[in-house]
Protein backbone atom coordinates (compact mmCIF):
# COMPACT_ATOMS: atom_id res chain seq x y z
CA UNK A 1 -9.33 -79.19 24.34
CA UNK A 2 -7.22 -76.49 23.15
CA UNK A 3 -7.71 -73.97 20.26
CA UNK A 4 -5.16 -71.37 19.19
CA UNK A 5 -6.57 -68.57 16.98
CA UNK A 6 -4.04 -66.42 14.72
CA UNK A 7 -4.09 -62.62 16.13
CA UNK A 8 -3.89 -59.30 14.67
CA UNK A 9 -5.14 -56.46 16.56
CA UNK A 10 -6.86 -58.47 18.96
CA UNK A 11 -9.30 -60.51 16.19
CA UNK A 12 -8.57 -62.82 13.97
CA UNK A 13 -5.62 -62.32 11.52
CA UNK A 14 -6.00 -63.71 7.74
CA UNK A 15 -2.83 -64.76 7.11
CA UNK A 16 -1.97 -67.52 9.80
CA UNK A 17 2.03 -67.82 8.85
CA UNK A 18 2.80 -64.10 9.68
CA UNK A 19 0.86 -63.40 12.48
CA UNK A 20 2.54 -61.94 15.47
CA UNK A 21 0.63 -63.40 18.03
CA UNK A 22 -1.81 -66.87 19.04
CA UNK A 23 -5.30 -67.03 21.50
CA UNK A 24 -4.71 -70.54 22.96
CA UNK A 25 -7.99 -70.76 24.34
CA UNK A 26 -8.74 -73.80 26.41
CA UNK A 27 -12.43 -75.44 26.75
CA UNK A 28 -14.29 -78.19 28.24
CA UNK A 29 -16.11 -79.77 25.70
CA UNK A 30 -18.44 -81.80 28.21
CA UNK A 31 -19.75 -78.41 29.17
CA UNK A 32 -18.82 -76.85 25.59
CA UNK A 33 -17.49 -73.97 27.62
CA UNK A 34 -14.28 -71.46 27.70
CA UNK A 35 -12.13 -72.25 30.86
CA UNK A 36 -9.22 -69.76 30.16
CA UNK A 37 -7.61 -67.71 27.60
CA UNK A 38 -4.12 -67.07 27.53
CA UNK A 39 -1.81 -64.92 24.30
CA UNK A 40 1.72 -65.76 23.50
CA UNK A 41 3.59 -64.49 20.76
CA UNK A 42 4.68 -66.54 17.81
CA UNK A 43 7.51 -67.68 16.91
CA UNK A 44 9.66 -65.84 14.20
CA UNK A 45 8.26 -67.11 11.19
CA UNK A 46 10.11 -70.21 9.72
CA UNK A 47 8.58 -72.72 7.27
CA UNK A 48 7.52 -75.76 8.88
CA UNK A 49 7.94 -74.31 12.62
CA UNK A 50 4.43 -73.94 13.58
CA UNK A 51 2.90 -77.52 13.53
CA UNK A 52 5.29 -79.58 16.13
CA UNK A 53 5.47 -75.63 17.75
CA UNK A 54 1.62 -75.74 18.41
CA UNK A 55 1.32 -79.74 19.11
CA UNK A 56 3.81 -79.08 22.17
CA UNK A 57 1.56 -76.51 23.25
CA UNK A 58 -1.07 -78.99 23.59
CA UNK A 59 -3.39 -77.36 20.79
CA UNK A 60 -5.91 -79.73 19.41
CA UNK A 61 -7.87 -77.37 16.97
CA UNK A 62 -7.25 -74.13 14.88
CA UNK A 63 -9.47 -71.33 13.61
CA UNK A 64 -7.97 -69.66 10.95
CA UNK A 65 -8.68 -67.45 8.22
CA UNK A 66 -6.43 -68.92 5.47
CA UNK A 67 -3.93 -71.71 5.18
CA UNK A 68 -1.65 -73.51 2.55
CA UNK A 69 -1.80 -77.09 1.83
CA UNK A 70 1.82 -77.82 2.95
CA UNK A 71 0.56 -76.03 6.34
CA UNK A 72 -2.85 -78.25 6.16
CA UNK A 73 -0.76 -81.58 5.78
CA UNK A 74 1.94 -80.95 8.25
CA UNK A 75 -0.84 -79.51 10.93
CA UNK A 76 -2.65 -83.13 10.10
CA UNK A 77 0.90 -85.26 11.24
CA UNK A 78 0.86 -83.34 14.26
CA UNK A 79 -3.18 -84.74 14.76
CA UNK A 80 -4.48 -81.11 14.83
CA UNK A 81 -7.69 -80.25 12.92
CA UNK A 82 -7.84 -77.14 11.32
CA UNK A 83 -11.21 -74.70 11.07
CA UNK A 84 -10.59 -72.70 7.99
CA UNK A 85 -12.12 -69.55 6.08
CA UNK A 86 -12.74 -68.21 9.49
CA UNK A 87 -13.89 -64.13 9.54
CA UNK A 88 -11.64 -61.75 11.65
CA UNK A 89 -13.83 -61.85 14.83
CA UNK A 90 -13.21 -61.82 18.48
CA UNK A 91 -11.35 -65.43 19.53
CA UNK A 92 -14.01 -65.91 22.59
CA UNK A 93 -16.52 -65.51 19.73
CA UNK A 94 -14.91 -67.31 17.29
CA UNK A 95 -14.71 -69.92 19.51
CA UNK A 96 -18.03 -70.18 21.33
CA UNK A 97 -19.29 -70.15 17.51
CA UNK A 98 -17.38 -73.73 17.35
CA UNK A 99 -18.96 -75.00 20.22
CA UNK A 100 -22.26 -74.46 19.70
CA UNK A 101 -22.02 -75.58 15.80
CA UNK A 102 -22.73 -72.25 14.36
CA UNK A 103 -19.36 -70.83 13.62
CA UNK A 104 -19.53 -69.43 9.65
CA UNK A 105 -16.56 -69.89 7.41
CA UNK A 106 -15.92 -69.26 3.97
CA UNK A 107 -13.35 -69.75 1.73
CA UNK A 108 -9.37 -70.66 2.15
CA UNK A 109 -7.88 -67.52 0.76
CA UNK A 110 -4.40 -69.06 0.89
CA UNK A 111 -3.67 -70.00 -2.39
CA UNK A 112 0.35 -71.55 -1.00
């Protein structure tokens, strides 16, 4: 399984969309563990890029802050679930929160 996570300053970033950078963080999920972890940027930002962008990369899940519904439904096509209301924490942390069920989210501030 892979997860990307949106990045600003090395934790979480609210606003998915405009972020500069992703965690792709791959896991076992037999072993609910964190295998690697690698950063790429993002693309320059372009309605409709990230989805198909993020299903070639192989990503399964997100974790993210905030989201639009256009983003939501277009994520969906591409068959990846997305984690939302997230709090700007740590990726490994974020993620090993997933794993183990306990991962605390709130609301979607994206209101696009």
């Amino acid at each position: 399984m892979r997860i990307a996570i949106p990045l600003a300053d090395g934790k979480l970033a609210t606003h998915f969309g405009h972020c500069a950078s992703f965690a792709l963080i791959d896991v076992d999920r037999k072993r609910n563990t964190i295998l690697k972890r690698e950063d790429i940027d993002a693309p320059p930002h372009q309605p409709g890029l990230l989805p198909p962008w993020m299903a070639a990369l192989g990503v399964n899940l997100i974790i993210a802050g905030g989201m639009g519904q256009r983003a939501l439904d277009l994520f969906a096509q591409q068959q990846i679930d997305v984690v939302l209301g997230a709090p700007a924490d740590a990726p490994e942390k974020l993620v090993e929160a997933y794993l183990n069920g306990s991962i605390q989210t709130g609301d979607n501030p994206c209101d696009h």
